[in-house]
C-alpha atoms as a PDB file:
ATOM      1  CA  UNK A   1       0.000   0.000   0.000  1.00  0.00           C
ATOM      2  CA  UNK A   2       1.366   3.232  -1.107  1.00  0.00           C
ATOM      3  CA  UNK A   3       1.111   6.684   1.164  1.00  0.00           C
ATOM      4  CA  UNK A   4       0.820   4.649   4.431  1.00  0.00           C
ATOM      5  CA  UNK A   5       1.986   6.495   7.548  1.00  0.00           C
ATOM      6  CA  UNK A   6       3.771   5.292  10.776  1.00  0.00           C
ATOM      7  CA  UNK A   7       0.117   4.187  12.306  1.00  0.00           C
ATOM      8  CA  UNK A   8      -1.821   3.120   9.490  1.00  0.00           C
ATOM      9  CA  UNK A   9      -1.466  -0.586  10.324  1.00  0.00           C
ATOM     10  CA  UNK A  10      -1.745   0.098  14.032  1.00  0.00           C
ATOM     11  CA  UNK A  11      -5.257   1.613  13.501  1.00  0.00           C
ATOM     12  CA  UNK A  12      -6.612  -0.884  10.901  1.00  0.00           C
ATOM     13  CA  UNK A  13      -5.589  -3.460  13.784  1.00  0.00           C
ATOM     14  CA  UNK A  14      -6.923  -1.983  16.288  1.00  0.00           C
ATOM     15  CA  UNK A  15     -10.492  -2.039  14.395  1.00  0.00           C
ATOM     16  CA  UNK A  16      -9.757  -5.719  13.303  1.00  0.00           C
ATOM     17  CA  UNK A  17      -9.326  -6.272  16.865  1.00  0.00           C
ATOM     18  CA  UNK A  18     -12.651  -5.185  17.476  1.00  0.00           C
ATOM     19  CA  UNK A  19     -14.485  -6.900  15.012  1.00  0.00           C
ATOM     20  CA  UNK A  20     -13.019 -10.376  16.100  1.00  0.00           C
ATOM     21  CA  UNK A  21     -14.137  -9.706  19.599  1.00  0.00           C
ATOM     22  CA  UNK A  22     -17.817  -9.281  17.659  1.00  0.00           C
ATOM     23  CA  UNK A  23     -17.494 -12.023  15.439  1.00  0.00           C
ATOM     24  CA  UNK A  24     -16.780 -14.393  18.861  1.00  0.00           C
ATOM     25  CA  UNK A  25     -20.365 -14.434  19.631  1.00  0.00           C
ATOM     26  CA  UNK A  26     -22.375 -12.872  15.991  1.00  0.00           C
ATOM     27  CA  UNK A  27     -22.446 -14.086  12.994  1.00  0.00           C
ATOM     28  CA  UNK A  28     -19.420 -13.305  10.861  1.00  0.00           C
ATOM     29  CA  UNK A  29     -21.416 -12.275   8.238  1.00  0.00           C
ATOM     30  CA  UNK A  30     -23.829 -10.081  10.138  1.00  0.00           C
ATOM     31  CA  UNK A  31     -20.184  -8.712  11.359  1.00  0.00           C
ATOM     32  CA  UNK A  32     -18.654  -7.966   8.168  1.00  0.00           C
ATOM     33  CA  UNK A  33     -22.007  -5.892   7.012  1.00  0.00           C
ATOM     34  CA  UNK A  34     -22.083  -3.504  10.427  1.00  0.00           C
ATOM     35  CA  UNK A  35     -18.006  -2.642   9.392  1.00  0.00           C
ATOM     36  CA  UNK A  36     -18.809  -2.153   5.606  1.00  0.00           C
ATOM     37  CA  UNK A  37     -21.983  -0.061   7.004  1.00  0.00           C
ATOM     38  CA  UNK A  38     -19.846   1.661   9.562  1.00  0.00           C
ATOM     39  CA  UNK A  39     -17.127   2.481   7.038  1.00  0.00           C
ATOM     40  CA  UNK A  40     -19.318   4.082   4.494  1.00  0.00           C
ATOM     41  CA  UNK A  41     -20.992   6.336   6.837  1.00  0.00           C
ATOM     42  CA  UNK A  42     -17.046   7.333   7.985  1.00  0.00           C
ATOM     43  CA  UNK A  43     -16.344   7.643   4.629  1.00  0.00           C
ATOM     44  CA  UNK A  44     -18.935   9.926   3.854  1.00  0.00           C
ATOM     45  CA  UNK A  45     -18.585  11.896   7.020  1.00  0.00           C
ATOM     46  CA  UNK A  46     -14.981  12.376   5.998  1.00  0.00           C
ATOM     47  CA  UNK A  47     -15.989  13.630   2.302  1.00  0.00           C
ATOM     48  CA  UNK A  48     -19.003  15.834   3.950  1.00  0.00           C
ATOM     49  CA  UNK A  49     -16.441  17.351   5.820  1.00  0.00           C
ATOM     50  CA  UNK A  50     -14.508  18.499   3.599  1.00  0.00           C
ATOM     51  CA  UNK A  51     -17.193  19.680   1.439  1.00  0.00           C
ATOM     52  CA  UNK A  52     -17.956  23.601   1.705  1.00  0.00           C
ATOM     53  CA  UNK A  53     -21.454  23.187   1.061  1.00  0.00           C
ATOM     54  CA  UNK A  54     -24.148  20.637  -0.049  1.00  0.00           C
ATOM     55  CA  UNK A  55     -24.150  21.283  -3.534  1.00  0.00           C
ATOM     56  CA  UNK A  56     -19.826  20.724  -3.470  1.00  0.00           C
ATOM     57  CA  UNK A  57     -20.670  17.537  -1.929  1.00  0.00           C
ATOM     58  CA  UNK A  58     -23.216  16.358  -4.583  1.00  0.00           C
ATOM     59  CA  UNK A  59     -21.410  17.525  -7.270  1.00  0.00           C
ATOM     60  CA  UNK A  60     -18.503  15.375  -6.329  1.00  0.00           C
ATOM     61  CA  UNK A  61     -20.564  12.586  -5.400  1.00  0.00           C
ATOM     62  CA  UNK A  62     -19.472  10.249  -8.429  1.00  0.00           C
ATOM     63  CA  UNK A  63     -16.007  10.650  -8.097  1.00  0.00           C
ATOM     64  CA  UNK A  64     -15.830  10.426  -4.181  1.00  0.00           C
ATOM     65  CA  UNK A  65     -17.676   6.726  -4.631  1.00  0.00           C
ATOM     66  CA  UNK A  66     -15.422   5.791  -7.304  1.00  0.00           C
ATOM     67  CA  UNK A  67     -12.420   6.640  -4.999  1.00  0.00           C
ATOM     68  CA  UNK A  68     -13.386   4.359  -2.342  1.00  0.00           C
ATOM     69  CA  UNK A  69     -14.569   1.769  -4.432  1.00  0.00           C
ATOM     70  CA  UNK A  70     -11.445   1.951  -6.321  1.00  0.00           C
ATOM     71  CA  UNK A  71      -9.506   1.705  -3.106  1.00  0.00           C
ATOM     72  CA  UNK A  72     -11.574  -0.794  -1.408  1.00  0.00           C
ATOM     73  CA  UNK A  73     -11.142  -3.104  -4.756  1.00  0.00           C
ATOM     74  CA  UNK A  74      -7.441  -2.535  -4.415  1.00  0.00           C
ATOM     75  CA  UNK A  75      -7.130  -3.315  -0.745  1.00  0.00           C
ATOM     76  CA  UNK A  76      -9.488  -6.627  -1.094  1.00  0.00           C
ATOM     77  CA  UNK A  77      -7.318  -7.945  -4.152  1.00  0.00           C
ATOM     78  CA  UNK A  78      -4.382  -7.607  -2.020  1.00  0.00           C
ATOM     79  CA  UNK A  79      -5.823  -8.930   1.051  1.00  0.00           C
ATOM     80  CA  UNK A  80      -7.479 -12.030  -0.642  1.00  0.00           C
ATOM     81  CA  UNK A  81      -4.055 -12.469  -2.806  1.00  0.00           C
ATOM     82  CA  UNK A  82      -2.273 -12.692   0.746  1.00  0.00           C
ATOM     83  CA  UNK A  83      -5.247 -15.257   2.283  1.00  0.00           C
ATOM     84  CA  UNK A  84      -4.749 -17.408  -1.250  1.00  0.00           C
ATOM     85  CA  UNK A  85      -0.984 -17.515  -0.507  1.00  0.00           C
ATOM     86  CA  UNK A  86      -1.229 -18.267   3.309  1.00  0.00           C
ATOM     87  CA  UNK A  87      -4.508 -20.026   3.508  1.00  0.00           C
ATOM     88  CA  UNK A  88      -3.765 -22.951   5.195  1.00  0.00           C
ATOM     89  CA  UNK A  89      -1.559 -20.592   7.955  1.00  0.00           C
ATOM     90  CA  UNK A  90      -4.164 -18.015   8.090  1.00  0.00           C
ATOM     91  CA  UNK A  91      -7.413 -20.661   8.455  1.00  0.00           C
ATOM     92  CA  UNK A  92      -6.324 -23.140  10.235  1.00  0.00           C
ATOM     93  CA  UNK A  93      -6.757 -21.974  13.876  1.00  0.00           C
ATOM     94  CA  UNK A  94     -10.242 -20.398  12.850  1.00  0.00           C
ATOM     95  CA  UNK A  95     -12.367 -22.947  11.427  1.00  0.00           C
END
């Protein structure tokens, strides 16, 4: 991943954390649809914010989605590359 600072991993751990401790007793499933949900309403929070006024923030509506879908499809191909080239390691203790 390009333009990563000093914490980026940290954080995106720290939120995987959380979602494990959810997934213990819910549905992984039901898990995984609460973080996509919970990251799209960040996301657009984020975009609102640094809109200067409704109208800015509709204009650039199509492009803002096709940033984060973009970079969502990115991050997925590399994270499912990694899972297809340590699947055994990385499922093992889980199933």
């Amino acid at each position: 991943m390009n333009n990563t600072d000093e914490k980026f991993y940290s954080r995106a751990d720290a939120v995987i954390d959380l979602v494990n401790d959810q997934a213990a007793d819910t549905d992984r499933g039901k898990v995984s649809a609460s973080l996509m949900f919970a990251t799209a309403r960040f996301n657009s929070f984020v975009s609102a914010y640094k809109a200067v006024s409704p109208e800015d923030l509709a204009s650039g509506k199509e492009e803002i989605v096709e940033y984060f879908v973009s970079e969502y499809r990115m991050m997925l191909t590399e994270n499912l590359d990694d899972y297809i080239a340590n699947f055994e390691k990385y499922t093992s203790a889980s199933n």
